[in-house]
C-alpha atoms as a PDB file:
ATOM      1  CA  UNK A   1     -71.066  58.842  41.235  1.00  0.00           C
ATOM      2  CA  UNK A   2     -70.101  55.111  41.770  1.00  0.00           C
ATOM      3  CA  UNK A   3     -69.250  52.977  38.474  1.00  0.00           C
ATOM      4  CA  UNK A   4     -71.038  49.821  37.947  1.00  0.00           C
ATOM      5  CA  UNK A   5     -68.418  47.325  36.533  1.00  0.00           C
ATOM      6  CA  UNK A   6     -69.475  45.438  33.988  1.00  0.00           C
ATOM      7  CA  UNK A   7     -68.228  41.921  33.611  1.00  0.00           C
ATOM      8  CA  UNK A   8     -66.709  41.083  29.908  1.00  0.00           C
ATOM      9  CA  UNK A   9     -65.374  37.616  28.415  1.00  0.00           C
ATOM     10  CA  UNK A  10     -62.130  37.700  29.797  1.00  0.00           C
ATOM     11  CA  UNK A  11     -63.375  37.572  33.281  1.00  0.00           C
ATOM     12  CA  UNK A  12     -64.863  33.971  32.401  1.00  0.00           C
ATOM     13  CA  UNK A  13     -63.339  31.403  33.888  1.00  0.00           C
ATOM     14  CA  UNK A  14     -61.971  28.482  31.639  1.00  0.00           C
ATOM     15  CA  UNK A  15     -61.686  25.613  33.403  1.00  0.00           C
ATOM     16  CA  UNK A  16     -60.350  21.943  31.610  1.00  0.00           C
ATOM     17  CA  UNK A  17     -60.551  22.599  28.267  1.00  0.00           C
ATOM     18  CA  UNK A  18     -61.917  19.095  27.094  1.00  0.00           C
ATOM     19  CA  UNK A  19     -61.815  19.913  23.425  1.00  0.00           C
ATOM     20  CA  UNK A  20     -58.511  21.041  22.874  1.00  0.00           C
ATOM     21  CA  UNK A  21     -57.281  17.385  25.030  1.00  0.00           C
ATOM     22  CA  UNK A  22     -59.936  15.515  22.823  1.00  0.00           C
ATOM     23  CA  UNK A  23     -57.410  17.140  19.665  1.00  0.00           C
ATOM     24  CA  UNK A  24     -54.315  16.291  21.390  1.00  0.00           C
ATOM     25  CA  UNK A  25     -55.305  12.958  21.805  1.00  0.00           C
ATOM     26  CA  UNK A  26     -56.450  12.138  18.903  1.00  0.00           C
ATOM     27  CA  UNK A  27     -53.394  13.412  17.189  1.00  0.00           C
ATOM     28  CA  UNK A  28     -51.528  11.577  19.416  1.00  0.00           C
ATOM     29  CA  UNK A  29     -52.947   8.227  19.025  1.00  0.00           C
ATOM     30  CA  UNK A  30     -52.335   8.906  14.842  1.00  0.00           C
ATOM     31  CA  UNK A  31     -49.105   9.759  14.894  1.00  0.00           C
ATOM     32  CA  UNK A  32     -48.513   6.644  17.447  1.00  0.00           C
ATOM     33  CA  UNK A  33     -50.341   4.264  15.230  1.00  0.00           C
ATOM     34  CA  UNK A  34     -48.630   5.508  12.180  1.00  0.00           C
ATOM     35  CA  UNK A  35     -45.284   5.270  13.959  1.00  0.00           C
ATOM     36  CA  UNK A  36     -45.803   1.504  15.034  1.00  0.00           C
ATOM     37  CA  UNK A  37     -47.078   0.697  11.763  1.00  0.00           C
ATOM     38  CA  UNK A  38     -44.062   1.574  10.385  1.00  0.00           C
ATOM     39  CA  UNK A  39     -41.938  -0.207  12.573  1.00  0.00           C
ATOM     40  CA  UNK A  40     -43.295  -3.087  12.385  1.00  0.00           C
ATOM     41  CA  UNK A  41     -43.242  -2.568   8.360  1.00  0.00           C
ATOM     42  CA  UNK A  42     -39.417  -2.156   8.161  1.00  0.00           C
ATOM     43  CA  UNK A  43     -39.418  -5.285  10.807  1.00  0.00           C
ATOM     44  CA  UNK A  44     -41.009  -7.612   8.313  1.00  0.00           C
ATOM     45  CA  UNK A  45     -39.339  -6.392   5.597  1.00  0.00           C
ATOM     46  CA  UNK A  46     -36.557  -6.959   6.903  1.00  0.00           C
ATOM     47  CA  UNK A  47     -36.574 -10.673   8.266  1.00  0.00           C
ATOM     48  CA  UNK A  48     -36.926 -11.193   4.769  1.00  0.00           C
ATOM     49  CA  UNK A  49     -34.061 -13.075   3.156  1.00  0.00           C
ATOM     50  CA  UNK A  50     -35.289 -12.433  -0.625  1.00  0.00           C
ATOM     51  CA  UNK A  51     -34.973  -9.802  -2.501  1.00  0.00           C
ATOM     52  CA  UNK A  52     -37.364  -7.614  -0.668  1.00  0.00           C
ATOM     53  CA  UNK A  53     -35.557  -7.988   2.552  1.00  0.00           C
ATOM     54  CA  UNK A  54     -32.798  -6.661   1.054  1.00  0.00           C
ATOM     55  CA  UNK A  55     -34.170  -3.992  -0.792  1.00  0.00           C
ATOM     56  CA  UNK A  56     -35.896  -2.407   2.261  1.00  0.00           C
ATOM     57  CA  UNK A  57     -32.422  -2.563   3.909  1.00  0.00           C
ATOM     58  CA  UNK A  58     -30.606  -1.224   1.211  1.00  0.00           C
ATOM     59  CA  UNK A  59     -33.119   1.518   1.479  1.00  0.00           C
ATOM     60  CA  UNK A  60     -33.232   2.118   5.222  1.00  0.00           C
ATOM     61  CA  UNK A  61     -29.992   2.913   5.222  1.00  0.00           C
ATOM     62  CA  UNK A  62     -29.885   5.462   2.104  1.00  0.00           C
ATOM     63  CA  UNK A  63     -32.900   7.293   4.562  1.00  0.00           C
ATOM     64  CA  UNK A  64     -30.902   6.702   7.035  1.00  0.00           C
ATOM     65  CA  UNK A  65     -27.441   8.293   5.810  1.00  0.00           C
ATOM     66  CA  UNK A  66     -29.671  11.502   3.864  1.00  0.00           C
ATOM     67  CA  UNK A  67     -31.371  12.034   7.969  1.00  0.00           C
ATOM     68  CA  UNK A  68     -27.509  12.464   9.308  1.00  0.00           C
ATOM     69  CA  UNK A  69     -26.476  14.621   5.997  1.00  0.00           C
ATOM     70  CA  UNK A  70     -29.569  16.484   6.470  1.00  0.00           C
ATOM     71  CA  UNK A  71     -28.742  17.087  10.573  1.00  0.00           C
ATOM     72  CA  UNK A  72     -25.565  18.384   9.434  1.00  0.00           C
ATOM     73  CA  UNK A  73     -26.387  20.651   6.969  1.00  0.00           C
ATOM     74  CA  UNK A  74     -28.612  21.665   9.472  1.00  0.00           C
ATOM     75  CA  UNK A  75     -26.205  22.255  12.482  1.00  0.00           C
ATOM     76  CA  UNK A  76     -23.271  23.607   9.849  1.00  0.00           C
ATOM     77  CA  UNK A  77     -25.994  26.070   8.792  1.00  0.00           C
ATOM     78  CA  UNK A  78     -26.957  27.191  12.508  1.00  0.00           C
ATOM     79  CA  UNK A  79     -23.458  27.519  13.111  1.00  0.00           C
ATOM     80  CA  UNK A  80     -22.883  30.088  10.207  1.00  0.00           C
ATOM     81  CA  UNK A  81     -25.805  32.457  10.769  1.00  0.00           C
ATOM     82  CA  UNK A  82     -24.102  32.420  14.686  1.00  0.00           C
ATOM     83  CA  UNK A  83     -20.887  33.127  12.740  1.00  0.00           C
ATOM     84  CA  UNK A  84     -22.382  35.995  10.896  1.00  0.00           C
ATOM     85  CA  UNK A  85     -24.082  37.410  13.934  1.00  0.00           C
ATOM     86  CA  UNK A  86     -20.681  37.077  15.842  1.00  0.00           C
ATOM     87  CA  UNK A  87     -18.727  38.863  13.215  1.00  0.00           C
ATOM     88  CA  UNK A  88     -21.289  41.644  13.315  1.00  0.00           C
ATOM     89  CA  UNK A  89     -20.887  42.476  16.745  1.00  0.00           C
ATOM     90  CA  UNK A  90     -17.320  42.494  16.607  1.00  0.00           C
ATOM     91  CA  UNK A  91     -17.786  44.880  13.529  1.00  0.00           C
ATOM     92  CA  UNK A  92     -19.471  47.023  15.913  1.00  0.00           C
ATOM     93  CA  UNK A  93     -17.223  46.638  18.679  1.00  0.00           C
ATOM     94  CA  UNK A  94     -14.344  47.690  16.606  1.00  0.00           C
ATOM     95  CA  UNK A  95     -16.262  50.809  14.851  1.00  0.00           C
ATOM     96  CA  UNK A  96     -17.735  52.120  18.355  1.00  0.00           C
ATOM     97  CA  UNK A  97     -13.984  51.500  19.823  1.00  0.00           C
ATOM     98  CA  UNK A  98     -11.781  52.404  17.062  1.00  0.00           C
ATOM     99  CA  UNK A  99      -9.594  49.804  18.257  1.00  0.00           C
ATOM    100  CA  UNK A 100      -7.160  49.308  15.376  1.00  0.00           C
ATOM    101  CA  UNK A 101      -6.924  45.494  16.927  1.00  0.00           C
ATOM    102  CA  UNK A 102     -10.223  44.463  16.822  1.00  0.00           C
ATOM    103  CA  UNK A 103     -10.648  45.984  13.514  1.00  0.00           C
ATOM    104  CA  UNK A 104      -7.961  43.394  12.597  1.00  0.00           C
ATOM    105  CA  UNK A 105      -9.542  40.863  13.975  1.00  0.00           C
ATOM    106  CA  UNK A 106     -13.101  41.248  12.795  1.00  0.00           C
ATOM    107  CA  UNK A 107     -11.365  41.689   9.256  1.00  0.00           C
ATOM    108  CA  UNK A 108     -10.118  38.364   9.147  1.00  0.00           C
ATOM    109  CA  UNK A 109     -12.695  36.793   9.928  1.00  0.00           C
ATOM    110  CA  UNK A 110     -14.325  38.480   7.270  1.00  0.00           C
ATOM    111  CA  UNK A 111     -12.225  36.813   4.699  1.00  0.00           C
ATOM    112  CA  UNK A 112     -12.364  33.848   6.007  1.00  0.00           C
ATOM    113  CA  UNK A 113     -15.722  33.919   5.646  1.00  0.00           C
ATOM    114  CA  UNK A 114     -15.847  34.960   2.237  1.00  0.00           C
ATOM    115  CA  UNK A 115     -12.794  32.685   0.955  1.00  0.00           C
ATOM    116  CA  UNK A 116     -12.981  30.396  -1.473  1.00  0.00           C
ATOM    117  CA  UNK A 117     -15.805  31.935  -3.239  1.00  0.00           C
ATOM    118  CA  UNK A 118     -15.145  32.489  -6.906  1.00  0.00           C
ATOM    119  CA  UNK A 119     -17.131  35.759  -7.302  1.00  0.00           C
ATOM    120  CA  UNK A 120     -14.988  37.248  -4.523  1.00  0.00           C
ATOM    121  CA  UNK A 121     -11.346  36.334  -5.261  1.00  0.00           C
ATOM    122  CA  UNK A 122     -10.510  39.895  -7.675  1.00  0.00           C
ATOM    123  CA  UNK A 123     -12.157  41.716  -4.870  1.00  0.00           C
ATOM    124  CA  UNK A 124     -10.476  39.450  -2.152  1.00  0.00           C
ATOM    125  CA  UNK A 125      -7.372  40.106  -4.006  1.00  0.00           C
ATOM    126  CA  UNK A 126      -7.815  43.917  -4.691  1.00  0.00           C
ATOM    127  CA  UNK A 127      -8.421  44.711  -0.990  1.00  0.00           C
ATOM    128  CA  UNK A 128      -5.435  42.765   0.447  1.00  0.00           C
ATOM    129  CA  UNK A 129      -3.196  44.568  -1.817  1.00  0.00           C
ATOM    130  CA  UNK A 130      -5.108  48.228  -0.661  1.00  0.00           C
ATOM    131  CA  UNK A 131      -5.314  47.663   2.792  1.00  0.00           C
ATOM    132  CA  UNK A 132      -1.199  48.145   3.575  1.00  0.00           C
ATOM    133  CA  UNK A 133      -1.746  51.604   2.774  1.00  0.00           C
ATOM    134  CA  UNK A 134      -4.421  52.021   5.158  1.00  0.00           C
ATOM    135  CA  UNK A 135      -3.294  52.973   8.570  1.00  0.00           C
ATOM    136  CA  UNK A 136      -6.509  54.954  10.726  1.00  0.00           C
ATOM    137  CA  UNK A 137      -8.323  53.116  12.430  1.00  0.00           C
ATOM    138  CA  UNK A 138     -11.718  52.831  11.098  1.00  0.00           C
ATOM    139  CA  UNK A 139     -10.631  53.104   7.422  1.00  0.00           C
ATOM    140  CA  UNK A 140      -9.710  49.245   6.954  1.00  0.00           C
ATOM    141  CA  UNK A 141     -13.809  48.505   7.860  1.00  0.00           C
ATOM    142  CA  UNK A 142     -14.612  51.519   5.707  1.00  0.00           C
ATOM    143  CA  UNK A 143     -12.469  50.212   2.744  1.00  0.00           C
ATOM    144  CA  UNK A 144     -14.100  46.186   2.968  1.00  0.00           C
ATOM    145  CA  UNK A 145     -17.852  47.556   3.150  1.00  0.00           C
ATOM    146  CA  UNK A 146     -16.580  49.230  -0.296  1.00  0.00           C
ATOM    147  CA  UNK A 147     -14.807  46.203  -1.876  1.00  0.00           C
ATOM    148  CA  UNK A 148     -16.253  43.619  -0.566  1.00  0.00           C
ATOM    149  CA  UNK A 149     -19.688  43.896   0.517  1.00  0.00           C
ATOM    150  CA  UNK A 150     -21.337  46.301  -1.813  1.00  0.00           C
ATOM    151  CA  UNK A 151     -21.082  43.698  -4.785  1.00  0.00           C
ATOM    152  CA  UNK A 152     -22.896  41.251  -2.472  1.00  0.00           C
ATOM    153  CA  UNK A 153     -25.201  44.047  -2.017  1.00  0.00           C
ATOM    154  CA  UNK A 154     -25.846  44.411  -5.766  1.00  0.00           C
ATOM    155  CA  UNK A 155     -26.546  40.998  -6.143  1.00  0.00           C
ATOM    156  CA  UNK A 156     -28.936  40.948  -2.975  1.00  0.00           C
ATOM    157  CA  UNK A 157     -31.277  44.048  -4.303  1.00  0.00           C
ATOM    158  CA  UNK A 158     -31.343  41.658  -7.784  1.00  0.00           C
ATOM    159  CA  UNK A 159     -32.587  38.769  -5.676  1.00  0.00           C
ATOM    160  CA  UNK A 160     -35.278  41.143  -3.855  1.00  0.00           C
ATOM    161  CA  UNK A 161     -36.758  42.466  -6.815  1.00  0.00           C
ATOM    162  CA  UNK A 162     -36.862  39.033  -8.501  1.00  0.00           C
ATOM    163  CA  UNK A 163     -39.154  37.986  -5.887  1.00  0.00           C
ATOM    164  CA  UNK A 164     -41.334  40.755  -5.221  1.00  0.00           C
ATOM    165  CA  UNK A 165     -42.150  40.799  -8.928  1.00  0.00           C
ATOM    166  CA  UNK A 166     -42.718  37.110  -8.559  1.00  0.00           C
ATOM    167  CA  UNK A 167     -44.997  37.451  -6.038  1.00  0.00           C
ATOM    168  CA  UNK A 168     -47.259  40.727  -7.219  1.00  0.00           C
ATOM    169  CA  UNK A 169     -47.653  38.487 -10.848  1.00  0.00           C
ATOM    170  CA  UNK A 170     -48.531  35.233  -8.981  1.00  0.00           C
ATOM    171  CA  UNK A 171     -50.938  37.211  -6.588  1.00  0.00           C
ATOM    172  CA  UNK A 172     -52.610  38.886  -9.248  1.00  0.00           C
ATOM    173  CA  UNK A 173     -52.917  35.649 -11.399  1.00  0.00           C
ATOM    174  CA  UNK A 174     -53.927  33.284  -8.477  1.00  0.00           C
ATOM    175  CA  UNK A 175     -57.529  31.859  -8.862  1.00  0.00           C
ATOM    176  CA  UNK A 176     -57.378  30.705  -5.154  1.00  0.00           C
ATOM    177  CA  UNK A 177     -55.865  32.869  -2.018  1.00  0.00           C
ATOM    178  CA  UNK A 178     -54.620  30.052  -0.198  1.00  0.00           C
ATOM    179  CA  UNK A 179     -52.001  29.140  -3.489  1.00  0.00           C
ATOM    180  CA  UNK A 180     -50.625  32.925  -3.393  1.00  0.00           C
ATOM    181  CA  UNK A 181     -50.644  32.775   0.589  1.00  0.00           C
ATOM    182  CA  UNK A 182     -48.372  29.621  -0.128  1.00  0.00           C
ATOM    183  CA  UNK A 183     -46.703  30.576  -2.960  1.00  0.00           C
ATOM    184  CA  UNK A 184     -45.907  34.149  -1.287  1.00  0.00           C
ATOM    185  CA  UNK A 185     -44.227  32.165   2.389  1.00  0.00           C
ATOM    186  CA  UNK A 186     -42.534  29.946   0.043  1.00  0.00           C
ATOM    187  CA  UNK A 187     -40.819  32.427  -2.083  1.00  0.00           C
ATOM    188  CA  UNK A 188     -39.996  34.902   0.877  1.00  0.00           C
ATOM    189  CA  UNK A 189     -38.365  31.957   2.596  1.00  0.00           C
ATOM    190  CA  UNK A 190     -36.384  31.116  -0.276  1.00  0.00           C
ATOM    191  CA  UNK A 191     -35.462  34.501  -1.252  1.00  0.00           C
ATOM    192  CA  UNK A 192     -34.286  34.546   2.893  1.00  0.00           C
ATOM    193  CA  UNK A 193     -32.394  31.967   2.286  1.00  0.00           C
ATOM    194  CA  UNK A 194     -30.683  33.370  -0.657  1.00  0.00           C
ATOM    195  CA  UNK A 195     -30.468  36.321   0.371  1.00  0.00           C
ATOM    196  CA  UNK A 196     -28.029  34.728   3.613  1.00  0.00           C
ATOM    197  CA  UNK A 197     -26.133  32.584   1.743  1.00  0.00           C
ATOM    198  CA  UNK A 198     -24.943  35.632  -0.479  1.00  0.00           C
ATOM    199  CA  UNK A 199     -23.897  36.918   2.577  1.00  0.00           C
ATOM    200  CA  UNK A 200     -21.982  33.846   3.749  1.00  0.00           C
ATOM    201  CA  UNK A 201     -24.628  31.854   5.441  1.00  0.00           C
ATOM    202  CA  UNK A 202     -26.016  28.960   4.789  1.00  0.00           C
ATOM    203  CA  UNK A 203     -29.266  28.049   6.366  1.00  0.00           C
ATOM    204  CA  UNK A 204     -30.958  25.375   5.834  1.00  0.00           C
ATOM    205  CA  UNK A 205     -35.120  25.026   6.293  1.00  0.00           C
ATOM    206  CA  UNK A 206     -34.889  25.246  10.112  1.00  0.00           C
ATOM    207  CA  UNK A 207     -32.357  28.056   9.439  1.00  0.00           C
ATOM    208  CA  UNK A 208     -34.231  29.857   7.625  1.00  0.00           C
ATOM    209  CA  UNK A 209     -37.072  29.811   9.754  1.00  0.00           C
ATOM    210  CA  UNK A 210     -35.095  31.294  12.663  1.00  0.00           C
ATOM    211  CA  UNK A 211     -34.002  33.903  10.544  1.00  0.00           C
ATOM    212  CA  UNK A 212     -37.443  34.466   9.664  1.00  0.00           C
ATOM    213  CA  UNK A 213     -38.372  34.994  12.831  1.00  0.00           C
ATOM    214  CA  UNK A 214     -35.413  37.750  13.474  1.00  0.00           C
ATOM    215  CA  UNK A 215     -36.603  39.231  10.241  1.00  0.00           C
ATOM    216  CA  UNK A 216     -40.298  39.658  11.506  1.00  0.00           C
ATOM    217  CA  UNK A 217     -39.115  40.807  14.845  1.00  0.00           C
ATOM    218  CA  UNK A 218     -37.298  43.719  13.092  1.00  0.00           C
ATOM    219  CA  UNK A 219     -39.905  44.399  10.985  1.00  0.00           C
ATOM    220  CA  UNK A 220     -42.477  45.022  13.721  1.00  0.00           C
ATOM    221  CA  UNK A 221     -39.487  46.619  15.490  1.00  0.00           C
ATOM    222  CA  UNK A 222     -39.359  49.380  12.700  1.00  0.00           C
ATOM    223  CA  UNK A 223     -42.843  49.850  11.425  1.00  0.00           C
ATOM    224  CA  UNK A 224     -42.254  48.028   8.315  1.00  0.00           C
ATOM    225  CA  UNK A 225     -46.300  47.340   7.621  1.00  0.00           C
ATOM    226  CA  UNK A 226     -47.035  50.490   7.862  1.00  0.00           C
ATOM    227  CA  UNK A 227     -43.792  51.913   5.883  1.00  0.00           C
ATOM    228  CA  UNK A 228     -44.807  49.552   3.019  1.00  0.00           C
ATOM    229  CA  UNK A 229     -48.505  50.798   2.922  1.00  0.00           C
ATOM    230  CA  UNK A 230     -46.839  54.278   2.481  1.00  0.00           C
ATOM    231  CA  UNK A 231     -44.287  53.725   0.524  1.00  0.00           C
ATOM    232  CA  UNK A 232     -47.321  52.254  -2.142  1.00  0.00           C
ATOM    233  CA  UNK A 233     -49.353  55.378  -1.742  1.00  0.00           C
ATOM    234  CA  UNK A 234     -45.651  57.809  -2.656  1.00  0.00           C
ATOM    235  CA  UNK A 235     -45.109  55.583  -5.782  1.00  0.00           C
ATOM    236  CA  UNK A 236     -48.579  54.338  -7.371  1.00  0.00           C
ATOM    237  CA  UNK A 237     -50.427  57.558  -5.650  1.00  0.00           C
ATOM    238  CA  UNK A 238     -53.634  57.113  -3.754  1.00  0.00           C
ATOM    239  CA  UNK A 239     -56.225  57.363  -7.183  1.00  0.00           C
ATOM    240  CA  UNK A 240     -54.065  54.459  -8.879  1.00  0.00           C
ATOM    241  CA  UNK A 241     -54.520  52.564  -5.533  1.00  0.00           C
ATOM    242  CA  UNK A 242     -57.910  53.103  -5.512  1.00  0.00           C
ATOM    243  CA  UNK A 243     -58.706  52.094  -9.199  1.00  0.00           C
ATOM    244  CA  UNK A 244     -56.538  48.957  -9.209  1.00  0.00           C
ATOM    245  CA  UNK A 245     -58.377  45.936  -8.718  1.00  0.00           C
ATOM    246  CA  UNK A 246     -58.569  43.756  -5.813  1.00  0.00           C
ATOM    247  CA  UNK A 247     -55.919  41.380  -7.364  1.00  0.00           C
ATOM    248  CA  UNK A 248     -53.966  44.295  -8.857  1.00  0.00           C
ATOM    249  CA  UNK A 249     -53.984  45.702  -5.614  1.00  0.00           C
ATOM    250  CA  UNK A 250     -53.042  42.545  -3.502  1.00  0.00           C
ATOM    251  CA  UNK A 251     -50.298  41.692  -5.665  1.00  0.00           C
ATOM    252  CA  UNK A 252     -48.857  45.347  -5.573  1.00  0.00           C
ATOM    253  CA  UNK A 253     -49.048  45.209  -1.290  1.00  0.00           C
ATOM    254  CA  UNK A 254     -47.246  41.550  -1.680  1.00  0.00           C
ATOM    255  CA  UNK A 255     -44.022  42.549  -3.855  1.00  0.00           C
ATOM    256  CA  UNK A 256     -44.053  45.753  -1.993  1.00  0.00           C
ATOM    257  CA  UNK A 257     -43.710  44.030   1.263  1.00  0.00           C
ATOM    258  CA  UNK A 258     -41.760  41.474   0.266  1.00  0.00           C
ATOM    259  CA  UNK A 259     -38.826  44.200  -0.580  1.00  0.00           C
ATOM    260  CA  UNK A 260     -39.196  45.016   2.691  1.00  0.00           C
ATOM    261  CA  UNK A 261     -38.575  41.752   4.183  1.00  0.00           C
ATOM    262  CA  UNK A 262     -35.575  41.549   1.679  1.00  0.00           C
ATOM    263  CA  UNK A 263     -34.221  45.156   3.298  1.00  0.00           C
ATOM    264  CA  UNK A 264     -34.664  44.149   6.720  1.00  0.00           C
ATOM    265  CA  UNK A 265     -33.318  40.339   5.806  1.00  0.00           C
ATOM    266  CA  UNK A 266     -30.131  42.734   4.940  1.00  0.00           C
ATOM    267  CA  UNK A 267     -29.838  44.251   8.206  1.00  0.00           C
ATOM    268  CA  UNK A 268     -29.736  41.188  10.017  1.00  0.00           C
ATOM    269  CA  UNK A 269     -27.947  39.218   7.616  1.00  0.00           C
ATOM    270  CA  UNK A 270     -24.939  41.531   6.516  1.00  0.00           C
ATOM    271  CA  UNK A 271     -21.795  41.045   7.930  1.00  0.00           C
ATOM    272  CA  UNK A 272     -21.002  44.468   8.317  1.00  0.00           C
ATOM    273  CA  UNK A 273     -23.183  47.976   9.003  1.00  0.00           C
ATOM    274  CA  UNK A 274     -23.588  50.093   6.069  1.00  0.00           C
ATOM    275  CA  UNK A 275     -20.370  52.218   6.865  1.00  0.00           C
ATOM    276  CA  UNK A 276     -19.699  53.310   2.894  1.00  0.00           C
ATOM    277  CA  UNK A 277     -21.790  51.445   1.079  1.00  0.00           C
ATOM    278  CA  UNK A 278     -25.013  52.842   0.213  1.00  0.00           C
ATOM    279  CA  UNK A 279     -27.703  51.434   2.383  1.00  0.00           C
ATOM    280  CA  UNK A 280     -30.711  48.820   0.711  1.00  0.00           C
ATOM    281  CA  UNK A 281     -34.101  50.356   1.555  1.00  0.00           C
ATOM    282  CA  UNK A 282     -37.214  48.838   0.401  1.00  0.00           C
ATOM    283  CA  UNK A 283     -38.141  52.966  -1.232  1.00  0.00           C
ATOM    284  CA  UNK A 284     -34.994  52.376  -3.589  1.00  0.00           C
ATOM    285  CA  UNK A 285     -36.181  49.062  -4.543  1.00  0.00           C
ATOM    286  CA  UNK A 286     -40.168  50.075  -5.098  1.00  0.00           C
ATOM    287  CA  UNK A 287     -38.725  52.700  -7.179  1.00  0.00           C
ATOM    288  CA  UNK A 288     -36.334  50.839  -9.560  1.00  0.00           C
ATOM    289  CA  UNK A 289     -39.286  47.941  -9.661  1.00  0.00           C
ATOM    290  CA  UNK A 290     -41.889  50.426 -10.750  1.00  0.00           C
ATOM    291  CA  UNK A 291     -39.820  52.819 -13.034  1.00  0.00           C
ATOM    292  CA  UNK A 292     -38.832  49.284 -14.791  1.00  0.00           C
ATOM    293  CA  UNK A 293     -42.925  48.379 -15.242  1.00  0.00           C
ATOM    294  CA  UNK A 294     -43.713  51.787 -16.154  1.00  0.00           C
ATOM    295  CA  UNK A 295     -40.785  51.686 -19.016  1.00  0.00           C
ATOM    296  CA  UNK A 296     -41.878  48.369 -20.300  1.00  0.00           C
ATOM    297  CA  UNK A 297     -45.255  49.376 -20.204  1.00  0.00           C
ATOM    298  CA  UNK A 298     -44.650  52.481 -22.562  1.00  0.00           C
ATOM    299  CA  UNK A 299     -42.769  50.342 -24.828  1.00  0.00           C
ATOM    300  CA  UNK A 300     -45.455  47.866 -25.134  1.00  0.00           C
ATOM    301  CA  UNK A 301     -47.684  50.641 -25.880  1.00  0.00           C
ATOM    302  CA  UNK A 302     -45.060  52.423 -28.587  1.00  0.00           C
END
């Protein structure tokens, strides 16, 4: 029996697409205008010789110097998320190696990266004074994840749940979806941001967005929608899902995904693989969020 194919959209052909150049244009002929406006703005102003001549260059060049601070915060940011990324392999490296060399290595980097923090100094000082006695190989990177990165840890799972319960109350509050939409990318980038500098990066906004994007990738990587979804149903229970309201329900799905961003913002931010440490999953946050609501909630109720 012979098929008849059928012929769908995709086999259209598209040609010059005149609208999207009509947009491009357009743009383009703003953002020139607005440009050359501007130009010839600061060109007035300044062949000035009153006051406003010199006010206009006094403040060109305070825009000016906050650009270059700004680039360099920038580039000095790029250039630790690389670090921490670097050390990380090398981590690795030295773990699937056991070369007692490398493990030297990738430990001092390690402190370097995490001197002259004050939070860090007892345990900076505490592991150099252990890690003489230590003598496998293997051990050293077993002893720092213990020491030195599980307090970070601590501190990261605070930041999490900060901002997931942020984000559920502002959901379920927000009169309009676009300001929790907002309000939900804004938060998730700052908590990403936090969340490396704890760590011992420091990105700044384009920073942050490229490690967004390595978050998302490892997200989709791992199933981390669906997880979340799940991970709702095991704690609130299917009913309760049901019977929440709309707002209830987006604001639950929002801090609930958010500490999963946070746990996989972890993996690809920490130094070090979870060698001792216990490891941050977004099911041991959920739970400590919701056995905290449920607790208040009996005690307003008491």
């Amino acid at each position: 029996m012979r098929t008849t194919v059928r012929p769908t959209a995709g086999d259209l052909k598209r040609g010059i697409r005149w609208g999207a150049m009509l947009m491009s244009g357009l743009a383009g002929l703003i953002a020139l205008a607005t440009v050359t406006w501007f130009i010839n703005y600061i060109q007035i102003a300044l062949a000035r010789q009153d006051w406003i001549g010199w006010l206009a260059f006094a403040l060109l060049c305070l825009v000016g110097l906050s650009a270059l601070v700004l680039i360099l915060r920038e580039i000095y940011g790029l250039f630790r998320l690389r670090r921490l990324g670097a050390l990380r392999q090398e981590v690795t490296h030295a773990i699937d190696t056991r070369d007692a060399a490398s493990e030297r290595r990738a430990l001092k980097d390690l402190k370097a990266l995490l001197a002259g923090r004050a939070d860090l100094q007892w345990p900076l000082a505490r592991f150099t004074e252990h890690e003489r006695a230590v003598l496998d190989p293997g051990e050293l990177l077993s002893l720092a994840d213990r020491e030195l990165i599980m307090p970070l840890d601590q501190e990261v799972r605070r930041t999490v749940l900060a901002a997931a319960k942020r984000i559920g109350m502002v959901t379920a509050i927000s009169p309009m979806p676009w300001i929790a939409m907002l309000y939900v990318l804004i938060e998730n980038l700052r908590m990403l941001r936090a969340i490396a500098g704890l760590y011992g990066g420091r990105p700044g906004p384009l920073g942050a967005l490229r490690l967004a994007r390595l978050v998302v990738g490892h997200i989709l990587a791992t199933g981390g929608v669906a997880l979340t979804d799940d991970l709702l149903g095991q704690f609130l229970g299917q009913d309760m899902l049901r019977r929440l309201s709309r707002r209830l329900g987006e604001g639950a799905f929002n801090g609930a995904l958010t500490a999963r961003v946070g746990a996989a913002a972890v993996e690809v931010c920490r130094p070090l693989p979870f060698i001792s440490a216990p490891p941050v999953r977004a099911r041991d946050m959920l739970a400590e969020a919701f056995r905290r609501n449920a607790t208040s909630s009996g005690r307003d109720t008491s």
